[in-house]
Protein backbone atom coordinates (compact mmCIF):
# COMPACT_ATOMS: atom_id res chain seq x y z
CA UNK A 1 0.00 0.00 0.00
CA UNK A 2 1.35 3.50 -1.11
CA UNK A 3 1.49 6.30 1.34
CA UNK A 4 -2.01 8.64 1.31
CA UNK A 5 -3.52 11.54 2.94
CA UNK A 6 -7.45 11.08 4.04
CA UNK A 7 -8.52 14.74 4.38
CA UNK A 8 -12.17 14.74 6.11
CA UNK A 9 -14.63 16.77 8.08
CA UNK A 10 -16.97 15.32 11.13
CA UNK A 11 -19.93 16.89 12.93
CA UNK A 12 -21.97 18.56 10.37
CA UNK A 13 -18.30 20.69 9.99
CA UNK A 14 -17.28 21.35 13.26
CA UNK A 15 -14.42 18.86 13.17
CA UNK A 16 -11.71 18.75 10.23
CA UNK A 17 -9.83 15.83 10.02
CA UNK A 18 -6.16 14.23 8.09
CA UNK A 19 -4.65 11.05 8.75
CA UNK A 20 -1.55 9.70 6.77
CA UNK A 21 0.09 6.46 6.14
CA UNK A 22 3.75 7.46 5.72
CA UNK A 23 5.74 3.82 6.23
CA UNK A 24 7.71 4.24 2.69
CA UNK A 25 8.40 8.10 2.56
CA UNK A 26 9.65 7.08 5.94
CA UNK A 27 11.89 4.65 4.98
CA UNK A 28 13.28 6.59 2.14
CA UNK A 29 14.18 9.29 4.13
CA UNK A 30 16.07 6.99 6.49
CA UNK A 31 17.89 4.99 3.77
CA UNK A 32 18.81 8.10 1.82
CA UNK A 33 20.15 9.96 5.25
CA UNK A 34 21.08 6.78 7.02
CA UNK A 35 19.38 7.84 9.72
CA UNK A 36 19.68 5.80 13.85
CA UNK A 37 16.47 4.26 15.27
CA UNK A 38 15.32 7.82 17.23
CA UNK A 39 16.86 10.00 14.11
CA UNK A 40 14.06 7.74 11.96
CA UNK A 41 11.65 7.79 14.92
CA UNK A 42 12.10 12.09 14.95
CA UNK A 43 12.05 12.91 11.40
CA UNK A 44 9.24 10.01 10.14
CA UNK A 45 6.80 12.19 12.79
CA UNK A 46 8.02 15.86 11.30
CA UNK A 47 7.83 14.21 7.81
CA UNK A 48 4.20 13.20 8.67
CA UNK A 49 2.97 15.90 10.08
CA UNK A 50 4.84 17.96 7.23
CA UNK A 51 2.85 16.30 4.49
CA UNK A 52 -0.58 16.72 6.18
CA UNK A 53 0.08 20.45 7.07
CA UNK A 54 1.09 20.75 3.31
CA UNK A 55 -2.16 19.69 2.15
CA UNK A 56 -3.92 21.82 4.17
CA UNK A 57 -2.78 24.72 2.10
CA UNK A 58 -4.73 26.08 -0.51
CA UNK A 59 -2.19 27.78 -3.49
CA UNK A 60 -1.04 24.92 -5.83
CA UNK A 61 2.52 27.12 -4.98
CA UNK A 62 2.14 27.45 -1.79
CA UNK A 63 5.34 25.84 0.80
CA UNK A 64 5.36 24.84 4.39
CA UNK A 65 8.56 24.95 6.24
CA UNK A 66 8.66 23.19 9.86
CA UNK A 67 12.04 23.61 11.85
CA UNK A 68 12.82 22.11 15.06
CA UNK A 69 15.96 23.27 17.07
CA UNK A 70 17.25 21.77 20.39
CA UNK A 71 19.52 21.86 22.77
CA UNK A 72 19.75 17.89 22.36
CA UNK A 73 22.42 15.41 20.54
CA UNK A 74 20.14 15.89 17.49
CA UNK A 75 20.60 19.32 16.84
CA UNK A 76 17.26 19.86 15.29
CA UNK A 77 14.94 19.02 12.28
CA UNK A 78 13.62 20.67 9.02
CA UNK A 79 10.96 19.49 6.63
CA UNK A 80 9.59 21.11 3.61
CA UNK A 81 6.20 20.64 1.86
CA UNK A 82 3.95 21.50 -0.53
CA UNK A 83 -0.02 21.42 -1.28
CA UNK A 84 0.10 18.21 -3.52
CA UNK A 85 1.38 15.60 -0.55
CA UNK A 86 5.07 15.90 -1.94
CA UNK A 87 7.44 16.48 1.48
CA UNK A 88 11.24 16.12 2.01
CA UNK A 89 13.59 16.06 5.01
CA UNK A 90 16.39 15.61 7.14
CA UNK A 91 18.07 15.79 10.59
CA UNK A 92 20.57 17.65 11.62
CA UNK A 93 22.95 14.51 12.94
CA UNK A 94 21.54 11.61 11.47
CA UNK A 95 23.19 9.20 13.25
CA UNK A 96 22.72 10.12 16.56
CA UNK A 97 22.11 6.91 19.13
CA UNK A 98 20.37 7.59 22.51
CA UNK A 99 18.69 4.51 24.86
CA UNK A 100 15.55 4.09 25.52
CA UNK A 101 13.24 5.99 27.37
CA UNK A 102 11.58 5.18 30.65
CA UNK A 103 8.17 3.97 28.30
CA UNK A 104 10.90 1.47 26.87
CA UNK A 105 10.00 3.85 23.53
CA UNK A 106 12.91 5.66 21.10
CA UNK A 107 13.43 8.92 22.78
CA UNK A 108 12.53 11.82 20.65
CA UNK A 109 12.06 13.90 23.26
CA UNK A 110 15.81 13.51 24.81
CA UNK A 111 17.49 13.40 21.23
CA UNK A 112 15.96 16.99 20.52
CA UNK A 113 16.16 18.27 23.87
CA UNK A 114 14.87 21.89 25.08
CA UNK A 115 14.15 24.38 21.67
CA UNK A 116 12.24 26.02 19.44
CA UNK A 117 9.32 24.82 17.11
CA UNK A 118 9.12 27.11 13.54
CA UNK A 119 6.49 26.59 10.96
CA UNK A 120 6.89 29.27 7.95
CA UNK A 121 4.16 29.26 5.23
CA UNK A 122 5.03 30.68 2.02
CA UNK A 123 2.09 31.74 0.52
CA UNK A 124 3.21 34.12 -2.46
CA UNK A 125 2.89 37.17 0.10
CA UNK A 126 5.97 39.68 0.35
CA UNK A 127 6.79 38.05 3.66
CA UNK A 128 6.07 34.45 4.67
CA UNK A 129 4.10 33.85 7.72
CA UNK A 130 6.29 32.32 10.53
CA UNK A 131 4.95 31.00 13.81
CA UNK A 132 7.15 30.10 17.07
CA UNK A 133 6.29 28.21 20.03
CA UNK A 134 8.77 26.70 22.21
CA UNK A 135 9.13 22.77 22.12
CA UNK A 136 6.29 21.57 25.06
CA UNK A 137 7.70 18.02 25.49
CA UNK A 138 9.76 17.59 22.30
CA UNK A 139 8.31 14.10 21.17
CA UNK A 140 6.88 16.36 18.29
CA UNK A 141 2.79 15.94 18.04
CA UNK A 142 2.28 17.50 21.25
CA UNK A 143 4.34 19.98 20.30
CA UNK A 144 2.68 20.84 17.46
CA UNK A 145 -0.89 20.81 18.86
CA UNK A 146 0.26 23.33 21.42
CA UNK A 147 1.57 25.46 18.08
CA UNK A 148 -1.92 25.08 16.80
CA UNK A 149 -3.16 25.97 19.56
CA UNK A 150 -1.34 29.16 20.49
CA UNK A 151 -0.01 30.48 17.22
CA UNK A 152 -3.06 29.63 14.82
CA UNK A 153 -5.95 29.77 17.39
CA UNK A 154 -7.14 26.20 16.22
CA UNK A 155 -7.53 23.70 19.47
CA UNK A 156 -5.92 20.46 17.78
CA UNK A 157 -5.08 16.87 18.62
CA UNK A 158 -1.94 15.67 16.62
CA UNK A 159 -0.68 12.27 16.69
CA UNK A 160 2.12 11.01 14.94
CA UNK A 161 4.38 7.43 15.23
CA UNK A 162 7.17 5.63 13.45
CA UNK A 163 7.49 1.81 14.66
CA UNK A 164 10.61 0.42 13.50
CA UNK A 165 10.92 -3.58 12.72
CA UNK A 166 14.27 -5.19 14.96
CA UNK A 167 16.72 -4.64 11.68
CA UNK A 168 16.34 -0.95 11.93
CA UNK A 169 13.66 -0.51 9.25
CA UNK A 170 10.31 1.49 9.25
CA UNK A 171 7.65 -1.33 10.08
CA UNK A 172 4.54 1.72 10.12
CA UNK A 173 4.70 5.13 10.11
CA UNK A 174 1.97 7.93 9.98
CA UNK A 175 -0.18 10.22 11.94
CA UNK A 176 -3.25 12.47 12.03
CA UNK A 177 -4.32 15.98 13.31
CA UNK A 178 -7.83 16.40 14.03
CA UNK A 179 -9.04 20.10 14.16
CA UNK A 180 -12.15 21.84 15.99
CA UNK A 181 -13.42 24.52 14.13
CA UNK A 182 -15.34 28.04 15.28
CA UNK A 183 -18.26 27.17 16.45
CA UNK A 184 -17.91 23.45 17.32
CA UNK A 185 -20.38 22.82 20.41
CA UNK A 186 -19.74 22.00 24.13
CA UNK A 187 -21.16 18.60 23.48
CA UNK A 188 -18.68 17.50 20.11
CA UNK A 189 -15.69 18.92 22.16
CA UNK A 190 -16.33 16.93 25.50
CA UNK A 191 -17.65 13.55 23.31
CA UNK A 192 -14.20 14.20 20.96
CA UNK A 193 -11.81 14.36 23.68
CA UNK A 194 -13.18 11.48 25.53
CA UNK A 195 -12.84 9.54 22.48
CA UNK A 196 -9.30 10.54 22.02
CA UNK A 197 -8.31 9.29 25.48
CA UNK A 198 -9.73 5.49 24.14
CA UNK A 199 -6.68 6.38 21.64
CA UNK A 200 -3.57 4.13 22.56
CA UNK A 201 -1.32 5.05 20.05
CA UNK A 202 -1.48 5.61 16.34
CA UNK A 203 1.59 2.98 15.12
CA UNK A 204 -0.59 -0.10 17.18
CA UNK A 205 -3.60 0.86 14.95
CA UNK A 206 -1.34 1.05 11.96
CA UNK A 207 0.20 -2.16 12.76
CA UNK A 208 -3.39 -3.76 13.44
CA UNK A 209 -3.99 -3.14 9.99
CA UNK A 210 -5.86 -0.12 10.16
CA UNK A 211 -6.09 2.56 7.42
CA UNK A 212 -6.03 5.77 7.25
CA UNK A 213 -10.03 5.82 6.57
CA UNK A 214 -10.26 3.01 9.16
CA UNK A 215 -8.35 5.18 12.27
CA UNK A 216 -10.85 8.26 10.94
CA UNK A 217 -13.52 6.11 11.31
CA UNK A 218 -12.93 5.00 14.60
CA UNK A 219 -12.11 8.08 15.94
CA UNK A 220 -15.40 9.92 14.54
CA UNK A 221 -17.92 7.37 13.55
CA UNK A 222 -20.27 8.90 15.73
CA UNK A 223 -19.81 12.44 14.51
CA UNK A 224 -21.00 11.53 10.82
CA UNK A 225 -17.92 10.87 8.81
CA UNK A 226 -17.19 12.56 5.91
CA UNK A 227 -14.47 12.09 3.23
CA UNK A 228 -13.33 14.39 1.26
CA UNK A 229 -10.10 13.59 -0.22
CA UNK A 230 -7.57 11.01 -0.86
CA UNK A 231 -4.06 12.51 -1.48
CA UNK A 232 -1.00 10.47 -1.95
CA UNK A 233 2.28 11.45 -0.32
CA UNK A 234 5.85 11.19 -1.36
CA UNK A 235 9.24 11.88 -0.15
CA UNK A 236 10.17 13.99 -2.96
CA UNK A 237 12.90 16.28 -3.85
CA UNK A 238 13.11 18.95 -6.76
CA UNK A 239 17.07 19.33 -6.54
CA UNK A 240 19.09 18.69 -9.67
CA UNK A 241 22.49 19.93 -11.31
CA UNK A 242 20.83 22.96 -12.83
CA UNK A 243 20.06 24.09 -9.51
CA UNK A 244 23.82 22.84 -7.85
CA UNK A 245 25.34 24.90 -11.02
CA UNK A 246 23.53 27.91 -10.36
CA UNK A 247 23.92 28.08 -6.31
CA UNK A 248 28.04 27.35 -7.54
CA UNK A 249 27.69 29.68 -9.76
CA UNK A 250 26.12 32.64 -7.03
CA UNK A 251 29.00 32.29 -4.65
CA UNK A 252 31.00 34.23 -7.12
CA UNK A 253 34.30 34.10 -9.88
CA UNK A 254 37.26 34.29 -6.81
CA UNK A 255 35.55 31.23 -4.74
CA UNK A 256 34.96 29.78 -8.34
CA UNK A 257 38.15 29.98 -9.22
CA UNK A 258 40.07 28.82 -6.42
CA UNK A 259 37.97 25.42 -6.88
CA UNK A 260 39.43 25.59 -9.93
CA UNK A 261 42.80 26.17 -8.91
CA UNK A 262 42.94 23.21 -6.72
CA UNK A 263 42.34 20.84 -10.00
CA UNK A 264 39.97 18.50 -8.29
CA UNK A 265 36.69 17.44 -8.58
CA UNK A 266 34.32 18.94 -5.98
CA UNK A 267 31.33 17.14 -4.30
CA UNK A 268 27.90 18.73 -3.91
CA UNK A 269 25.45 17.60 -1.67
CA UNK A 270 21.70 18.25 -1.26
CA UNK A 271 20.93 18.78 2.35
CA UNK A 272 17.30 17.32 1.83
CA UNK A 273 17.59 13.82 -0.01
CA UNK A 274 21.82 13.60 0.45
CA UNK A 275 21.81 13.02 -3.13
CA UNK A 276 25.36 13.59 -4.78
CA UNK A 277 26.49 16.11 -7.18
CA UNK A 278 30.32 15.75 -8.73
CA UNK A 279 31.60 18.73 -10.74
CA UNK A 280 34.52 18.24 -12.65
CA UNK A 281 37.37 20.92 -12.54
CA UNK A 282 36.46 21.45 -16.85
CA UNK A 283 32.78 22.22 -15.49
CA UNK A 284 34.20 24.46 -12.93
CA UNK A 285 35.74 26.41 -15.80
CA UNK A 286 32.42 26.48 -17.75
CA UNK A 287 30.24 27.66 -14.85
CA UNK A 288 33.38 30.73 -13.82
CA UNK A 289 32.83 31.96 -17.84
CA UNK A 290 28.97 31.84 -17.07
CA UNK A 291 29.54 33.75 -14.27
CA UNK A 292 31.92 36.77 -15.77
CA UNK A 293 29.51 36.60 -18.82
């Protein structure tokens, strides 16, 4: 089964709802960064929630940016995503190894440590639209629920999980974020969050077979169900050697040509998808007459 976004509303519209299978995006984001158990664990829940906070944008343009930084061995987090389910990745130190926490669970929290949560929505305004919160508990969902809550005025419950198998790949992965919108009555909130609390956790559903519709379903049954949408989801990046050349080109003819004047090949690497880019010392010379053209 492919990854997919179910986008849905509940309670005559008083509830929007996403929920995401993300077990492959997952997994291609921790074979292409060669990511440790809790690196996987951290960036399969920022991917997730990435891709379902893409889709909730309107402009077919439009990009979501969400940046975690910490004071823990991690360093921090950045995802990027757009409106069509397409999302991309990485951590800052991929390979970083903590134990357990006290649940016996991969510890998020401790590997990105005390911080700052960022999401910055360009929306083809002069300015993007940045909002800050501080990092609550730093295992990421509550984190961002507490962002929805205080920077977007939207009370939220976010859930997100990455279960890994014993050889250190992605067994599940995904997540939802269930919304309450103006209006929604005294009797959906109190039924809603009592159902929530039923809620073990999102990876046992996954890994009970559940889908995406199925986890929705449970969830809000009661509240009249609606889907609207079923979005697939990718780990996807747009970099390529037009785009290396011109960002070598942009640094300028004297860094240009001391690359050159060492006489070796020089490595470029894409931050998002560690995909590499070799550039010959002859395509050096190409690029510095593009660049004193």
């Amino acid at each position: 089964m492919s990854d997919y976004i179910i986008r849905a509303t509940a309670a005559e519209g008083q509830i929007r709802a996403f929920a995401a299978t993300t077990r492959e995006l997952t997994e291609f984001a921790r074979q292409a960064h060669n990511t440790s158990p809790v690196a996987t664990a951290a960036l399969g829940r920022l991917l997730t929630a990435g891709a379902m906070m893409g889709v909730m944008m309107k402009g077919a343009d439009d990009i979501l940016t969400i940046k975690i930084e910490g004071d823990g061995p991690i360093g921090g987090l950045t995802v990027t995503a757009d409106s069509k389910g397409d999302v991309k990745g990485y951590a800052y130190n991929p390979e970083v190894m903590l134990p357990p926490n006290e649940k016996g669970k991969l510890d998020v929290g401790g590997a990105l440590g005390i911080g700052v949560l960022s999401v910055i929505k360009d929306i083809g305004l002069k300015e993007p639209y940045v909002g800050q919160t501080i990092l609550v508990t730093s295992e990421i969902a509550e984190d961002l629920t507490y962002y929805f809550a205080t920077s977007e005025q939207t009370p939220s419950s976010v859930a997100l999980g990455v279960l890994m198998n014993k050889d250190n790949t992605v067994r599940q992965a995904g997540g939802f974020i269930l919304q309450l919108l103006p209006g929604a009555s005294e009797e959906v909130i109190s039924t809603l969050e009592n159902r929530l609390k039923e809620i073990t956790s999102i990876t046992s559903l996954l890994d009970a077979g559940n889908t995406p519709e199925m986890i929705l379903e449970h969830i809000l049954g009661d509240f009249g169900l609606e889907i609207l949408d079923k979005i697939p989801t990718r780990f996807a990046c747009n970099c390529s050697r037009e785009r290396i050349e011109k960002a070598l080109i942009s640094i300028g003819k004297k860094e240009l040509q001391e690359m050159i004047d060492e006489g070796k090949t020089i490595e470029m690497n894409c931050h998002f998808c560690n995909k590499h880019y070799p550039v010959t010392v002859e395509e050096l010379k190409g690029l510095l007459e593009k660049a004193t053209r």
